[in-house]
Every structure is written in structure tokens, then in C-alpha cells.
N, C-alpha and C. Protein backbone atom coordinates (compact mmCIF):
# COMPACT_ATOMS: atom_id res chain seq x y z
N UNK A 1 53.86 68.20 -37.24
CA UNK A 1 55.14 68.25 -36.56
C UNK A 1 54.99 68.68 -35.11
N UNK A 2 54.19 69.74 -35.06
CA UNK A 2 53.71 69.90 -33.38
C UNK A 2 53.53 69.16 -32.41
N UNK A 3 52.47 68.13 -33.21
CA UNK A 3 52.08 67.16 -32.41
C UNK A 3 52.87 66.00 -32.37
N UNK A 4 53.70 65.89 -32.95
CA UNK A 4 55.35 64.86 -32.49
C UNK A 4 56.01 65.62 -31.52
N UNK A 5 55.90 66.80 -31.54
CA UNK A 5 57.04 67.58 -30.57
C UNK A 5 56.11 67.37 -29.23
N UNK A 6 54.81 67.79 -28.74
CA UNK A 6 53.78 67.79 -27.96
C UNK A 6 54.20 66.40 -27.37
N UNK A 7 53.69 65.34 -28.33
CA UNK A 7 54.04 63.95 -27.58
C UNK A 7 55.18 63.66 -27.09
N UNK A 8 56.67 64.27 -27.74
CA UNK A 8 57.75 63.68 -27.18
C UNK A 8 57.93 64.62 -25.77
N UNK A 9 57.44 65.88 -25.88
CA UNK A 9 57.37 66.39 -24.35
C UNK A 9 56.52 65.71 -23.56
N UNK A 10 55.44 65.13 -24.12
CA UNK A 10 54.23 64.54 -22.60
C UNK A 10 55.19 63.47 -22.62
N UNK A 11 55.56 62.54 -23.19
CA UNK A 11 56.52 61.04 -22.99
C UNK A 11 57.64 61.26 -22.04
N UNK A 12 58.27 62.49 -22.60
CA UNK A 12 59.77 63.15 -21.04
C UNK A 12 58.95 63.32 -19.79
N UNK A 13 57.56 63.91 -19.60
CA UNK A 13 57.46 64.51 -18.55
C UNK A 13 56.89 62.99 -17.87
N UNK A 14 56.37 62.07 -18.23
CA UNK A 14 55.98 61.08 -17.97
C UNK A 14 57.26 59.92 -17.86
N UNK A 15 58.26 60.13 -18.36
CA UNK A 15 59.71 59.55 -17.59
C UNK A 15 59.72 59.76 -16.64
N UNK A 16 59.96 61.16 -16.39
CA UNK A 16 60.65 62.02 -15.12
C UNK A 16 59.31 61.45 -14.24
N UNK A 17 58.50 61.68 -14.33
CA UNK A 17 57.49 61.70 -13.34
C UNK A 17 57.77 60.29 -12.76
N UNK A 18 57.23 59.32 -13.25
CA UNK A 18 57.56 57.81 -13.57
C UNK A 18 58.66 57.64 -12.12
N UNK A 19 60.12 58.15 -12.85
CA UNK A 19 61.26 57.88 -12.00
C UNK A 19 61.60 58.86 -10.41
N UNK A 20 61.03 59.85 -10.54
CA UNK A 20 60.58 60.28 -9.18
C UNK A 20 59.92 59.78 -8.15
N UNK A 21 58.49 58.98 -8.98
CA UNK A 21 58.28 58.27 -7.93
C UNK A 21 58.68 56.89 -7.28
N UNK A 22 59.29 56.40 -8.66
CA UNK A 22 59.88 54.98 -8.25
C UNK A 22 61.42 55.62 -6.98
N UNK A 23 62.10 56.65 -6.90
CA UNK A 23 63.07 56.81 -6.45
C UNK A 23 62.53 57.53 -4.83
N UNK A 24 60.93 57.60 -4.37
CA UNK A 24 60.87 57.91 -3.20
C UNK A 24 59.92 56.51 -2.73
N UNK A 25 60.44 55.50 -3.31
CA UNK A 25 59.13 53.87 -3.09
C UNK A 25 60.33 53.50 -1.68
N UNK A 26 61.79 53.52 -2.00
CA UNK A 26 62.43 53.25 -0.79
C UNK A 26 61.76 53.75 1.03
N UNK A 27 61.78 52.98 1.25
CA UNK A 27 60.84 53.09 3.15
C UNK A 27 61.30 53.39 4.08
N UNK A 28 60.79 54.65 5.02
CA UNK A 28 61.70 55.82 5.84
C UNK A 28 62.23 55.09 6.48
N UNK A 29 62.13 53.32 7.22
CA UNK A 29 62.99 53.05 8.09
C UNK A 29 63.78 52.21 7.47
N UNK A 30 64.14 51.98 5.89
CA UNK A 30 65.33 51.38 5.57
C UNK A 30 66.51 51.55 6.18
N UNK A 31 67.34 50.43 6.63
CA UNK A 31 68.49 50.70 7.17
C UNK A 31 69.12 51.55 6.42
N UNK A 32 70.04 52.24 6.84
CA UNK A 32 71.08 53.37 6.49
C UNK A 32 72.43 53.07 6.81
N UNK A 33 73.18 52.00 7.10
CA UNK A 33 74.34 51.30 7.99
C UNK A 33 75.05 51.18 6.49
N UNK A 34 74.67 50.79 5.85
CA UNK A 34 75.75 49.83 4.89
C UNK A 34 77.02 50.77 4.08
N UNK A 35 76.95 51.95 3.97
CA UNK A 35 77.94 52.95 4.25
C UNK A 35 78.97 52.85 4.85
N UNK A 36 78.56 52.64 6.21
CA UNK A 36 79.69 52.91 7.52
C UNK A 36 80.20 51.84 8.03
N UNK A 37 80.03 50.53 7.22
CA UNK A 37 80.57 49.15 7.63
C UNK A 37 81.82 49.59 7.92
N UNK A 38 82.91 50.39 6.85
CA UNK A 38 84.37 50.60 7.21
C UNK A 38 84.74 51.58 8.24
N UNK A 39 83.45 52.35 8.76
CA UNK A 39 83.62 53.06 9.89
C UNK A 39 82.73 52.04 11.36
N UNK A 40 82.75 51.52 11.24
CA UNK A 40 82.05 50.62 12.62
C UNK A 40 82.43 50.01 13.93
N UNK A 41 84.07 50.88 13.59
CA UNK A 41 85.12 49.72 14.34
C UNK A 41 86.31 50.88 14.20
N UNK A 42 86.47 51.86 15.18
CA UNK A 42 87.99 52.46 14.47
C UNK A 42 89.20 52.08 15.90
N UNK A 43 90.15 52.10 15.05
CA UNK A 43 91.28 51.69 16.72
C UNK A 43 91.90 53.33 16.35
N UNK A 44 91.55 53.89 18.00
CA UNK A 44 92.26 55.23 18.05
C UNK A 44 93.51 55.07 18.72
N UNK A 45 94.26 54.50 19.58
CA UNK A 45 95.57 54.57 19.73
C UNK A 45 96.19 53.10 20.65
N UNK A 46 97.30 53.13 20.89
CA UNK A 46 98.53 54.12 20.73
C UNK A 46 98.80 53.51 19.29
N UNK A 47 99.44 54.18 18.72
CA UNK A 47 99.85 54.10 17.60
C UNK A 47 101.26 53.73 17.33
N UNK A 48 102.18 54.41 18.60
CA UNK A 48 103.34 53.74 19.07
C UNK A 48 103.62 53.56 20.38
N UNK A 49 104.03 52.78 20.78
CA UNK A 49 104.61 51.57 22.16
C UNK A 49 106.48 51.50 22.04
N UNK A 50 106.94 51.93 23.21
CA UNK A 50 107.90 51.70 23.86
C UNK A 50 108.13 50.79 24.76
N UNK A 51 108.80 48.91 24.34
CA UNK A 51 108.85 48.26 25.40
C UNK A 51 110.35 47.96 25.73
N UNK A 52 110.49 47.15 26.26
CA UNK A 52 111.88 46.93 26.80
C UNK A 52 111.93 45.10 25.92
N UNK A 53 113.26 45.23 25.17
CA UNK A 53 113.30 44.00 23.91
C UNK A 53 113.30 43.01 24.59
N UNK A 54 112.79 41.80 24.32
CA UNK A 54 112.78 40.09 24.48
C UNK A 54 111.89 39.80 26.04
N UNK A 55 111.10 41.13 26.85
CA UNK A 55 110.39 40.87 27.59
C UNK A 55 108.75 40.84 27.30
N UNK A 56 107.66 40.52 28.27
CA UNK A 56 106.45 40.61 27.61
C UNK A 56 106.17 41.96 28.53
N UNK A 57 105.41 42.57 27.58
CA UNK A 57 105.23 44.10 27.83
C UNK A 57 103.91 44.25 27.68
N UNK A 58 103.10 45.14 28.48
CA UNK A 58 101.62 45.44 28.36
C UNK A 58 100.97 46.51 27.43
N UNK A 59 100.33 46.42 26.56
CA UNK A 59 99.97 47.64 25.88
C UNK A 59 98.67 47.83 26.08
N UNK A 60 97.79 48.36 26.21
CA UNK A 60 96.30 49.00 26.02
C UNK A 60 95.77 49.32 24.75
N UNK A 61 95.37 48.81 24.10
CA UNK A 61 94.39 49.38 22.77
C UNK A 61 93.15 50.11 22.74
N UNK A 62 93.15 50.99 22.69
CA UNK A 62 91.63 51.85 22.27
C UNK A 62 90.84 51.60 21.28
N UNK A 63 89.74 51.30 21.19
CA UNK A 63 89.03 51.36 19.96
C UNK A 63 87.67 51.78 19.89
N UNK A 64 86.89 52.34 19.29
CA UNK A 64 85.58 53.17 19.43
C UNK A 64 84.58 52.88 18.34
N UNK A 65 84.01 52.25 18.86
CA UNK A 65 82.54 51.52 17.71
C UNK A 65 81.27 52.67 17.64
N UNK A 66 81.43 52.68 16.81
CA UNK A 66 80.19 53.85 16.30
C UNK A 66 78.93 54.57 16.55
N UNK A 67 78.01 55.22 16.88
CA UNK A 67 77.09 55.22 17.49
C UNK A 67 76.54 54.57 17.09
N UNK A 68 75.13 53.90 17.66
CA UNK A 68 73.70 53.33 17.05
C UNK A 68 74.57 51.59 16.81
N UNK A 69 75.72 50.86 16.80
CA UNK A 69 76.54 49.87 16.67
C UNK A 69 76.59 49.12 17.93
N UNK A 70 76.75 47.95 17.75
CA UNK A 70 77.49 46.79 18.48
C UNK A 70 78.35 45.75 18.19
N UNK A 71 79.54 45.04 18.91
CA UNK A 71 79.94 43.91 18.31
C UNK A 71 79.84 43.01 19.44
N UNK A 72 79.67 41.82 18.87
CA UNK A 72 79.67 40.82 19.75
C UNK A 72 80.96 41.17 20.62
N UNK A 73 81.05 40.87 21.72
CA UNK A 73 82.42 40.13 22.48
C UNK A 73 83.09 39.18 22.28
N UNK A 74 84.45 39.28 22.94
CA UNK A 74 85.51 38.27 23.18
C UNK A 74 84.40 36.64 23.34
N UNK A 75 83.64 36.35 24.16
CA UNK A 75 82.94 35.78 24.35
C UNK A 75 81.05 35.51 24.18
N UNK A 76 80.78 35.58 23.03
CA UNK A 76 79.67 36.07 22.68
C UNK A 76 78.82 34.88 23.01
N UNK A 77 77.13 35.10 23.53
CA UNK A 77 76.61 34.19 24.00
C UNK A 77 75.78 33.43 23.40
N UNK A 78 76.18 32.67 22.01
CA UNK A 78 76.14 31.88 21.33
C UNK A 78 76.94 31.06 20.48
N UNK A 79 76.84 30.01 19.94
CA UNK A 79 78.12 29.69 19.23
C UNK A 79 78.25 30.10 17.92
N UNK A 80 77.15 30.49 17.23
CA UNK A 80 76.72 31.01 15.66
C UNK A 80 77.23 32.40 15.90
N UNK A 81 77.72 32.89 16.81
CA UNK A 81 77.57 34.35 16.66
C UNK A 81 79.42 34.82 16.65
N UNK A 82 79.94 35.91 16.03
CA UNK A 82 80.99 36.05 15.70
C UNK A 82 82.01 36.56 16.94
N UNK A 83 82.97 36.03 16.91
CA UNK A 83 83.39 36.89 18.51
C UNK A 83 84.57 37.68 18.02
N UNK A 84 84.41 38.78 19.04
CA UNK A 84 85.49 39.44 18.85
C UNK A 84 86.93 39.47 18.91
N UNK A 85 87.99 39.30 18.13
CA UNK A 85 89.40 38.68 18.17
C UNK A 85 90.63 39.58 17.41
N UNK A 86 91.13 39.70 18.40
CA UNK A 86 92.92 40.93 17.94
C UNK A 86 93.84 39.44 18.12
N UNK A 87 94.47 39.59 17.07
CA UNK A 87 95.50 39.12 16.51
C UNK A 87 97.16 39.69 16.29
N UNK A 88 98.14 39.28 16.21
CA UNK A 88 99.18 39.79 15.44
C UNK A 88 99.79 38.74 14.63
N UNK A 89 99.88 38.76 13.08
CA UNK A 89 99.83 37.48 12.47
C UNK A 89 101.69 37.24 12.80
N UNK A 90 101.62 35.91 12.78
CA UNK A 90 102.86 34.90 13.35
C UNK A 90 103.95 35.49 12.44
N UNK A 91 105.48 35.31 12.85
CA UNK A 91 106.49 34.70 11.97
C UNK A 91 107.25 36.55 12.32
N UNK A 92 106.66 37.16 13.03
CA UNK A 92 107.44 38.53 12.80
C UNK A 92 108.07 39.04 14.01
N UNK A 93 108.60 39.89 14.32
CA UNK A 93 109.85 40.32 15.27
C UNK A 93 108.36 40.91 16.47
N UNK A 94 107.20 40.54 16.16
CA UNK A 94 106.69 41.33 18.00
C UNK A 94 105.80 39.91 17.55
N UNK A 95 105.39 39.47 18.91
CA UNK A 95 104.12 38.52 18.63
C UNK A 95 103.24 38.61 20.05
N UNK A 96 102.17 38.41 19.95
CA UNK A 96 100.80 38.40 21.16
C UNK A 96 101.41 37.04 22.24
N UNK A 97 101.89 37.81 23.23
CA UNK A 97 101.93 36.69 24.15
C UNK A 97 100.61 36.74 24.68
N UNK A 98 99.94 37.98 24.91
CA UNK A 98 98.49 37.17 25.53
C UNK A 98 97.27 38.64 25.55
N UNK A 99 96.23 38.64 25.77
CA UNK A 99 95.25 39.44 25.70
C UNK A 99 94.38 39.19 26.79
N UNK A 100 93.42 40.37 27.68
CA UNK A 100 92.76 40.01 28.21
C UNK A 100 91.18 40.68 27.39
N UNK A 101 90.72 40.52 27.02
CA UNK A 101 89.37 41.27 26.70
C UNK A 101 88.43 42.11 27.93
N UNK A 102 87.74 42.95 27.62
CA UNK A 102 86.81 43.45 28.90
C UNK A 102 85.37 42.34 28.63
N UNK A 103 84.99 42.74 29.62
CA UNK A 103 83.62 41.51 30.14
C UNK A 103 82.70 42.44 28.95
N UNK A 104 81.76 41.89 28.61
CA UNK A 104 80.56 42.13 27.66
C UNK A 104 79.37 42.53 28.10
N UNK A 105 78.76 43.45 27.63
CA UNK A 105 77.56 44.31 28.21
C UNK A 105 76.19 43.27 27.64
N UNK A 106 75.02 43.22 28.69
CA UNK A 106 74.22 42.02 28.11
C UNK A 106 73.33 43.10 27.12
N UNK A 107 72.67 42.73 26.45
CA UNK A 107 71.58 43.69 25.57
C UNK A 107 70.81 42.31 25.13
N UNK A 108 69.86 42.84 25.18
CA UNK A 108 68.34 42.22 24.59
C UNK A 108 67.94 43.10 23.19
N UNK A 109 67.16 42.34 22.37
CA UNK A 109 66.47 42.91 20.75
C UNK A 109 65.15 43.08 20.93
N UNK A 110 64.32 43.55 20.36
CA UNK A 110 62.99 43.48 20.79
C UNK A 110 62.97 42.12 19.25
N UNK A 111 63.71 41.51 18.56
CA UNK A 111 63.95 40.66 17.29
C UNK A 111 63.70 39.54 18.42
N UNK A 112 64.08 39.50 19.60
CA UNK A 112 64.15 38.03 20.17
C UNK A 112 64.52 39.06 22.04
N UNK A 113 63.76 39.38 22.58
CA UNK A 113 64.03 39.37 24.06
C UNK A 113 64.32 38.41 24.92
N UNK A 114 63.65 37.55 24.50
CA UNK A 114 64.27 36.21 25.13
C UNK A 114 66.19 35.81 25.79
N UNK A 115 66.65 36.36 24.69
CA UNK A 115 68.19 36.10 24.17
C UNK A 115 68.66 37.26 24.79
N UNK A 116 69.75 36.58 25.47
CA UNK A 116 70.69 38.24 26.04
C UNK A 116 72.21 38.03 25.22
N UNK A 117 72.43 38.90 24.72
CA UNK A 117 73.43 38.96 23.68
C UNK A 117 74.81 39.89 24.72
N UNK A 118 76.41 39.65 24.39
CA UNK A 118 77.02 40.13 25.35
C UNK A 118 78.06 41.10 24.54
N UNK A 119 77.60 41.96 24.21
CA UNK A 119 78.42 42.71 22.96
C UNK A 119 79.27 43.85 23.47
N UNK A 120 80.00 44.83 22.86
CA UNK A 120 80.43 45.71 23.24
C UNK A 120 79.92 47.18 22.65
N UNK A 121 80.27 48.39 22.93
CA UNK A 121 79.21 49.36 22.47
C UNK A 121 79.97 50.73 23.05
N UNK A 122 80.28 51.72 22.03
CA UNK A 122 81.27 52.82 22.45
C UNK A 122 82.65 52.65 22.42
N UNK A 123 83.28 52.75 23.17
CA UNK A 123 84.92 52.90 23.60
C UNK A 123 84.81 51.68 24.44
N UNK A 124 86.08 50.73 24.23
CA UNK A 124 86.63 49.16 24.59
C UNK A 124 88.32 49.47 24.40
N UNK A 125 89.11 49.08 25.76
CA UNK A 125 90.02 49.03 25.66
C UNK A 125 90.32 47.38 25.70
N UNK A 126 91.37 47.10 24.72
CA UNK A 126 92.04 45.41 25.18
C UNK A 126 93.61 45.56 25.93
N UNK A 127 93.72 45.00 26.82
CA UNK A 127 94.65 44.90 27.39
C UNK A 127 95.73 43.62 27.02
N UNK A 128 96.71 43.91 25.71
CA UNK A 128 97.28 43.18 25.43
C UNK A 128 98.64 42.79 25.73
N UNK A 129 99.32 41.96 25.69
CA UNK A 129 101.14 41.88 26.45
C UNK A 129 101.61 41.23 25.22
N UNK A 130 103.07 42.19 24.42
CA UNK A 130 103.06 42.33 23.28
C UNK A 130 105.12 41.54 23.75
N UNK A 131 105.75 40.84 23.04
CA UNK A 131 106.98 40.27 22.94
C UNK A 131 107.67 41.33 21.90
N UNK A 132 108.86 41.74 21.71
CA UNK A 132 109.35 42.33 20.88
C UNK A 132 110.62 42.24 20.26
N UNK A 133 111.28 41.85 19.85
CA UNK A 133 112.68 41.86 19.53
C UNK A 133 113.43 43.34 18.94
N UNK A 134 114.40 42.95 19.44
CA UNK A 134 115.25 44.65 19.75
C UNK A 134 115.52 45.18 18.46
N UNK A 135 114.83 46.82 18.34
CA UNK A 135 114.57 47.37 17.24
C UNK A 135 113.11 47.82 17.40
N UNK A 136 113.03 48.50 16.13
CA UNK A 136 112.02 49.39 15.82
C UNK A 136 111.13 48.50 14.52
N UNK A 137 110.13 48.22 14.59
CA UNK A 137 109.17 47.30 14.09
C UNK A 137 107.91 48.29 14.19
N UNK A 138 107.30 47.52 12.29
CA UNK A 138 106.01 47.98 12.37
C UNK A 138 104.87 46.78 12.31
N UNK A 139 104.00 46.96 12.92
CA UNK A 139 103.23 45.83 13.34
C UNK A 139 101.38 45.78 12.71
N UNK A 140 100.82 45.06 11.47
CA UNK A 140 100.07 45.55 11.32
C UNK A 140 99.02 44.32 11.82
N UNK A 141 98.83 44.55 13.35
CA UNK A 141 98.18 43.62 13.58
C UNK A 141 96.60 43.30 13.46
N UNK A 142 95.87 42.79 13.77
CA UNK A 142 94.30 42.72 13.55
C UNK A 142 93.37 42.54 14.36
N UNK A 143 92.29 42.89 14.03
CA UNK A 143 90.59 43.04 15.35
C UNK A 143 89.88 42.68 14.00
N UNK A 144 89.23 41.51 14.03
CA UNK A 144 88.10 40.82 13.39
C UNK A 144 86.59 41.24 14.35
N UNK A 145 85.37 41.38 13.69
CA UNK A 145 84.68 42.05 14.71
C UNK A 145 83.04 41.22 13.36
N UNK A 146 82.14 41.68 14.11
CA UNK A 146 80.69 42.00 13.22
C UNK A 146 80.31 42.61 14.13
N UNK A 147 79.53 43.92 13.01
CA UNK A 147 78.85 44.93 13.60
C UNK A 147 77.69 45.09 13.30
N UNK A 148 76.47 45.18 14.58
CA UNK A 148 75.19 44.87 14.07
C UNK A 148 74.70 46.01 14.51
N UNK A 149 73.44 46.97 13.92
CA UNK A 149 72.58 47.75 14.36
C UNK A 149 71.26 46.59 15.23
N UNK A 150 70.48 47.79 15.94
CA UNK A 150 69.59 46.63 16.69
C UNK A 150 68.85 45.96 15.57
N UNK A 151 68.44 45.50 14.16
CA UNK A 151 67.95 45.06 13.22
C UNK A 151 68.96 44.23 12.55
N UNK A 152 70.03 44.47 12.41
CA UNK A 152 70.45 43.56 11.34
C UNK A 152 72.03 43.46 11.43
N UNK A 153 72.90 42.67 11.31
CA UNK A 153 74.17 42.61 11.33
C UNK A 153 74.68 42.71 10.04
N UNK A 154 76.00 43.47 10.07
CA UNK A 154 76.92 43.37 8.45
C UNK A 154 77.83 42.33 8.55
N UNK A 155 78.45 42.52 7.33
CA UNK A 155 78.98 41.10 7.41
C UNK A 155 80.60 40.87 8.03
N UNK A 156 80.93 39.71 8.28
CA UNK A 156 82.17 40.34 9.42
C UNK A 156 83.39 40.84 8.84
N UNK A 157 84.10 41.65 9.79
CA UNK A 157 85.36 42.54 9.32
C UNK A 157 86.27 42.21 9.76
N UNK A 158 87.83 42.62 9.26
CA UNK A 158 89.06 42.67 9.95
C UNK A 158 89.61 43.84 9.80
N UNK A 159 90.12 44.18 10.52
CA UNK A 159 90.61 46.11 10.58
C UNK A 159 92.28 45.35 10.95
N UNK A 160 92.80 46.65 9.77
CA UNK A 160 94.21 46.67 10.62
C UNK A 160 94.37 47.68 11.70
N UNK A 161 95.64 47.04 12.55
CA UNK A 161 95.42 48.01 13.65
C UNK A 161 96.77 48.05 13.60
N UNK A 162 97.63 49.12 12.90
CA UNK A 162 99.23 49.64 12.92
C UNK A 162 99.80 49.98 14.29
N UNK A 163 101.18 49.21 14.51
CA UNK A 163 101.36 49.85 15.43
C UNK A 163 103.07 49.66 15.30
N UNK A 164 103.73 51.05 15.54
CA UNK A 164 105.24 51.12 15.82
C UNK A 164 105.65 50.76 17.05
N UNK A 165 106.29 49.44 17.15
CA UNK A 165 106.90 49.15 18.10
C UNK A 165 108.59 49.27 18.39
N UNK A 166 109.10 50.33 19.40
CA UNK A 166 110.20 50.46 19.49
C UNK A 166 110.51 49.70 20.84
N UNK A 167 111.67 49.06 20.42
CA UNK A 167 112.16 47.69 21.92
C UNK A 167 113.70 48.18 22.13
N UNK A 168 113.99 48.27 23.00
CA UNK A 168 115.22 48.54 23.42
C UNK A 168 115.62 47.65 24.03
């Protein structure tokens, strides 16, 4: 009976052992991103806008991409590559008369130096001109984006971006 008990302890300690090492085989520079896909992209304000009703009105959007992150731009310098785009979907009491995007920072990969890529990186304001009809409206409009570390891109997103619009 000992020696059943003996073996079923050497067989546990030879699990455990076993799965310890299979659980440090992962490689110190595995990406670590795939977590923070829903943090990669946050819109910090305004959250509410005061315009004057049935005119086009200017708003500013903030938004702050993550450290160690990039997204392509409004204009990204390829056609395979995802560009960056705010929306307000159709049919509702505010709609996008127009947007200007900021110009795109060039960056090179050591994946391809060759290629200058025109992305954005940190804090990006869009300068949008928003229509409103008179009243207080909530607006859950959108920023489609892909966010790549210098190795590898996730896959692309749409963030809502809430916003209370009061029109007088």
C-alpha cells in the first residue's frame, strides 16, 4: 500500500513539475497588447457641446491612444492599410457636416524601413462641424481605428464616442 501511495505522490509531483515548465515555455518578448485592444483608443472629451440649432457648429474631439500604440491616419500611406474615420451614423437630429483630421506623423518599422507609414500616436484632436436640430440630443457617434504596436497590428475597432448635444 505504501508503494501505491509513494507512486501516486512521485506521479503529482511529476504533473506539477511537467506543468510549470510547460507554463514558463511562453517567450519574454511575446506580445503583451491583446488585453488593451479596448483600451488603445480612448475619446476624453467634450462630452457635451453647446451649439446654436440648424447652424454648422465646430466641435474639437480629444482622443488619446495609448502608450507603446499607433493608428494609421485619416490618410494612411497605403491602400491595404486601415484609415482612420469618425462618423455620426445618418437619420438623427445632429449629423457631420464635415471633419478636418490632423496631418499624420511619418514612422518607419525596422519590419520594413523602406515604408514610411503616416499614423497617429498620443493625443489627436479632430476638428469636427456638427448640424443640430433644436433640443437636447444624445449622439453616439463613432472613430473606427487599427491599432498596431511596432510588431504587429490588432484587429480593427469602432469606439463609441457619446456626446450630449444641446442646440438652442
Amino acid at each position: 500500500m505504501a508503494g501505491i501511495r509513494n507512486g501516486v505522490i512521485v506521479i503529482a509531483c511529476l504533473a506539477f513539475t511537467c506543468g510549470a515548465a510547460h507554463a514558463q515555455i511562453v517567450p519574454p518578448d511575446a506580445p503583451q497588447h491583446r488585453g488593451i485592444a479596448a483600451e488603445a483608443v480612448a475619446f476624453l472629451f467634450p462630452e457635451q457641446v453647446a451649439v446654436p440649432a440648424g447652424r454648422p457648429s465646430p466641435v474639437a474631439l480629444h482622443f488619446r491612444i495609448a502608450q507603446g500604440l499607433h493608428i494609421n491616419s485619416h490618410t494612411p500611406s497605403g491602400e491595404s492599410l486601415i484609415a482612420t474615420v469618425f462618423s455620426i451614423p445618418p437619420g438623427g437630429s445632429v449629423r457631420l457636416d464635415g471633419i478636418n483630421y490632423p496631418a499624420g506623423t511619418d514612422i518607419t518599422l525596422a519590419l520594413d524601413p523602406k515604408t514610411k507609414l503616416s499614423v497617429y500616436t498620443g493625443d489627436f484632436t479632430l476638428a469636427a462641424r456638427i448640424v443640430s436640430a433644436p433640443g437636447h440630443h444624445t449622439v453616439d457617434a463613432k472613430l473606427r481605428y487599427q491599432a498596431c504596436d511596432r510588431n504587429e497590428c490588432m484587429p480593427p475597432k469602432t469606439i463609441t464616442v457619446p456626446i450630449d448635444v444641446n442646440a438652442n
